[in-house]
C-alpha atoms as a PDB file:
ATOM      1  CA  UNK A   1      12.003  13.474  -0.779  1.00  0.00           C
ATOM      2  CA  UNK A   2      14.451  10.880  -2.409  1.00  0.00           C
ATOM      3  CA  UNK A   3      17.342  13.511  -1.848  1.00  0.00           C
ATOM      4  CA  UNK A   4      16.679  13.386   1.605  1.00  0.00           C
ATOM      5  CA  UNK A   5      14.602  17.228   1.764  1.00  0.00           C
ATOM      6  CA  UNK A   6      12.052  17.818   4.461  1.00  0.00           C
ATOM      7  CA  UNK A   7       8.855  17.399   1.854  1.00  0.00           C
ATOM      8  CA  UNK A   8       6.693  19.127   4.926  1.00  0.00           C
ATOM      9  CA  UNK A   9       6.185  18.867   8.811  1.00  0.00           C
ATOM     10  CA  UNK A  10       3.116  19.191  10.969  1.00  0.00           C
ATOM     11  CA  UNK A  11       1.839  18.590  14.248  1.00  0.00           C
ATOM     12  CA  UNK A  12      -0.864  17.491  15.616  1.00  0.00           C
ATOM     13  CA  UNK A  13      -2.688  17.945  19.239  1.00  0.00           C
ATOM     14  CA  UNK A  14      -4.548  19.680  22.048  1.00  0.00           C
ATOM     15  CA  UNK A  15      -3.584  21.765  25.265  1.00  0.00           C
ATOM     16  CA  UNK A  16      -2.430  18.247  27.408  1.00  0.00           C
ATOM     17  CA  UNK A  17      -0.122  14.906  26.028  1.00  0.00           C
ATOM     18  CA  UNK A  18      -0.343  13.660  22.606  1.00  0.00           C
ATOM     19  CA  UNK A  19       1.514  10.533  21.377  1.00  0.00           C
ATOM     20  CA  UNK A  20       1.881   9.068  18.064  1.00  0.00           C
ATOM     21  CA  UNK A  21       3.679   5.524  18.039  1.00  0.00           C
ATOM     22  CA  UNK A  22       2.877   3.783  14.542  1.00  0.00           C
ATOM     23  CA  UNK A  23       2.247   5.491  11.439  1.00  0.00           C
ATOM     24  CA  UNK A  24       2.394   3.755   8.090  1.00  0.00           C
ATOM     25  CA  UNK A  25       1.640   4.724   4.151  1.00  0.00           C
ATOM     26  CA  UNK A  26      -2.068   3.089   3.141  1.00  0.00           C
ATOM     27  CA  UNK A  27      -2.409   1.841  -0.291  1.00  0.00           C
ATOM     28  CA  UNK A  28      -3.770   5.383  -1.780  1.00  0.00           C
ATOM     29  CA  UNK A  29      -0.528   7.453  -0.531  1.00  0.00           C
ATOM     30  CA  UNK A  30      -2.758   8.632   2.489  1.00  0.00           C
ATOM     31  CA  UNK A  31      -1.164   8.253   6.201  1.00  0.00           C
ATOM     32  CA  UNK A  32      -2.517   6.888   9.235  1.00  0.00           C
ATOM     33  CA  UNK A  33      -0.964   7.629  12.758  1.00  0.00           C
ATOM     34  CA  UNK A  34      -2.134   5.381  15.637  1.00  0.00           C
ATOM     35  CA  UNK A  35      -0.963   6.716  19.226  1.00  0.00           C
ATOM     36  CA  UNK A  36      -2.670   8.420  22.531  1.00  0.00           C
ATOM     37  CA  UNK A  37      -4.591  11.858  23.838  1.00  0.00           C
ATOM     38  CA  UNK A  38      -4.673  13.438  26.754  1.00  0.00           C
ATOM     39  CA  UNK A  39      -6.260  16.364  25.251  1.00  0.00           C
ATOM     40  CA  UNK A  40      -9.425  14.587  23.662  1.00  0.00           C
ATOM     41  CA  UNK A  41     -11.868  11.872  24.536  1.00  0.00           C
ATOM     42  CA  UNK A  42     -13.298  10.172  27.208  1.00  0.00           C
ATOM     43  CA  UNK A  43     -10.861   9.540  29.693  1.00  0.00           C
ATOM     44  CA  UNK A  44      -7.859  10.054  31.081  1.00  0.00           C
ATOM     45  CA  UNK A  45      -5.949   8.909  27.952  1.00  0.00           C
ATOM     46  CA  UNK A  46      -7.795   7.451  24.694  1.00  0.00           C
ATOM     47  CA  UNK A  47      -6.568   5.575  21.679  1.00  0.00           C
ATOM     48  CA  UNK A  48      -5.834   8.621  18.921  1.00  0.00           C
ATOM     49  CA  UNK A  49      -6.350   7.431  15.382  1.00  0.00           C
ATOM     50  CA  UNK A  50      -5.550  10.183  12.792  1.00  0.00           C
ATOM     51  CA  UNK A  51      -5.577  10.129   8.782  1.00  0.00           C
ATOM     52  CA  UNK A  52      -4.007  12.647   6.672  1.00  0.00           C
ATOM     53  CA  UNK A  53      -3.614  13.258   3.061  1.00  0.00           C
ATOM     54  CA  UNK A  54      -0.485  12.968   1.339  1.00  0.00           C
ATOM     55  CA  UNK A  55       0.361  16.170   2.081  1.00  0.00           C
ATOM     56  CA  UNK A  56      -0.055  15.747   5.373  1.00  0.00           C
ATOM     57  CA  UNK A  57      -2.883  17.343   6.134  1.00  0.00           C
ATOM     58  CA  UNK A  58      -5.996  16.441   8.461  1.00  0.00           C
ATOM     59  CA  UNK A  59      -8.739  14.258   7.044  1.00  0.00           C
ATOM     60  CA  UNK A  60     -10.024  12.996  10.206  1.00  0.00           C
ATOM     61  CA  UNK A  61      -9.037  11.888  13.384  1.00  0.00           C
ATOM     62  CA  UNK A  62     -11.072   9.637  16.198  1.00  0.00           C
ATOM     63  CA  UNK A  63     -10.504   8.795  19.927  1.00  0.00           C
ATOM     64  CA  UNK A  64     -11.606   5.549  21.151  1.00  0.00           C
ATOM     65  CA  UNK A  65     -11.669   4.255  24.970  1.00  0.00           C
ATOM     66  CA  UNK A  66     -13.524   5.070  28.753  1.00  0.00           C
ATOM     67  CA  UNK A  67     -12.855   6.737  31.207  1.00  0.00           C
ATOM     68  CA  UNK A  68      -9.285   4.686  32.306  1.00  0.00           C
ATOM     69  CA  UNK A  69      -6.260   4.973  30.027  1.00  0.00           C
ATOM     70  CA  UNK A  70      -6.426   3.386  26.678  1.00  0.00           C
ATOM     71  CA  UNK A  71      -3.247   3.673  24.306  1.00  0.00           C
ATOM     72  CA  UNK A  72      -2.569   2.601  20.530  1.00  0.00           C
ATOM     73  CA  UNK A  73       1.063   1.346  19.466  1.00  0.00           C
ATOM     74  CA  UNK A  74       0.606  -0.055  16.301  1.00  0.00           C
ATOM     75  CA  UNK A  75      -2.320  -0.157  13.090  1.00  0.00           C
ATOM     76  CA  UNK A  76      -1.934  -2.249   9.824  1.00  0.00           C
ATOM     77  CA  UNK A  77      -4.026  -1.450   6.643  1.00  0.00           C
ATOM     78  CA  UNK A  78      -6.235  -4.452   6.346  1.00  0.00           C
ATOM     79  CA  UNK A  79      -7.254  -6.232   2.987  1.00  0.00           C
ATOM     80  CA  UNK A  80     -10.681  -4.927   3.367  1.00  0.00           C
ATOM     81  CA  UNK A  81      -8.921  -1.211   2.659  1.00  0.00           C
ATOM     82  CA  UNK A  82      -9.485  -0.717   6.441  1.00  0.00           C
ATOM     83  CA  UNK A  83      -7.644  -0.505   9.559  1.00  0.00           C
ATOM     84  CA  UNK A  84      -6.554  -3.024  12.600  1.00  0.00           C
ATOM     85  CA  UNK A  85      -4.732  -1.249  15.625  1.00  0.00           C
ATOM     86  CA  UNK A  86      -3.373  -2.836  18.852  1.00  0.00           C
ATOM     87  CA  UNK A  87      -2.677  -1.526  22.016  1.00  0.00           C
ATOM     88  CA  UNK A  88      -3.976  -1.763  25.742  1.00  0.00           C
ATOM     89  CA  UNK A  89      -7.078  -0.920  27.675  1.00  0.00           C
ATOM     90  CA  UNK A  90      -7.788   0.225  31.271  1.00  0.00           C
ATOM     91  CA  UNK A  91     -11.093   0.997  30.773  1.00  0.00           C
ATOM     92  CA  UNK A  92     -12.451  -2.352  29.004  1.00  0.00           C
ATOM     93  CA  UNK A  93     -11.563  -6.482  29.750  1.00  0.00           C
ATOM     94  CA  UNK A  94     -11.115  -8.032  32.875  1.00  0.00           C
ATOM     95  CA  UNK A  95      -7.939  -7.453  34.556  1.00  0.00           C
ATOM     96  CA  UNK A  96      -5.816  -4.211  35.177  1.00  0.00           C
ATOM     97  CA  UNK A  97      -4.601  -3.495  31.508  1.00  0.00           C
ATOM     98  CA  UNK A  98      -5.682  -5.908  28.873  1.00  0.00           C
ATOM     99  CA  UNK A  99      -5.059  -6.242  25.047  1.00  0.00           C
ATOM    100  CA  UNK A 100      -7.104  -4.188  22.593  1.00  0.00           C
ATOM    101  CA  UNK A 101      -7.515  -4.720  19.408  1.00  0.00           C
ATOM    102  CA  UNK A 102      -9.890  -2.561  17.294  1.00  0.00           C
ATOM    103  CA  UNK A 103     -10.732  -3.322  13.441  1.00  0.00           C
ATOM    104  CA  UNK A 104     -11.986   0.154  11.671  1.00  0.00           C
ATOM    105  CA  UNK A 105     -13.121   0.627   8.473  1.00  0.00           C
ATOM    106  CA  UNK A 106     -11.289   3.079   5.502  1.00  0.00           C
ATOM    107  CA  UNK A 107     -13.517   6.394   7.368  1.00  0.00           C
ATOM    108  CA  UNK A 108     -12.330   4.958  11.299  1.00  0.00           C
ATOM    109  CA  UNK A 109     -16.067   3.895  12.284  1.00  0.00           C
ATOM    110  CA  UNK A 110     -15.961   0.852  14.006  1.00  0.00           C
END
């Protein structure tokens, strides 16, 4: 809170890695946490998007990727009310790792 109190804590994940490395506040109060999975998806890691209420907790949560590693480091709310995220791709493009960029809507569909 203002004070500086934990307001509440969760966590999120499977039985392998799980890394979050953006999060930010969307207009409504809601959260969005862009980051990685080991322990979902289709390969060996996948982009992890995750939304959760203002209480933190789960409203839905999507992996996105192939079967190489795919990672998320950063997501923007976009004017449209939905979502842009950046990170890099193994599994898509034409060299080793490439730049990914994947615009989502307010629900995460594509």
């Amino acid at each position: 809170d203002k004070d500086g109190y934990k307001v509440w804590d969760r966590t999120f994940g499977g039985t392998s890695e799980d890394w979050a490395n953006s999060i930010i506040q969307s207009k409504n109060g809601n959260y969005m946490v862009a980051g990685w999975t080991k322990s979902m998806g289709a390969g060996k890691t996948d982009v992890w998007i995750v939304k959760l209420d203002k209480r933190g907790n789960l409203i839905w949560d999507k992996t996105f990727g192939g079967s190489e590693n795919d990672e998320a480091h950063s997501i923007i709310q976009t004017e449209d009310g939905g979502y842009a995220v950046v990170g890099w791709t193994k599994s898509k493009g034409a060299g080793n790792a490439d730049v990914w960029v994947i615009k989502l809507d307010e629900n995460g569909n594509l």
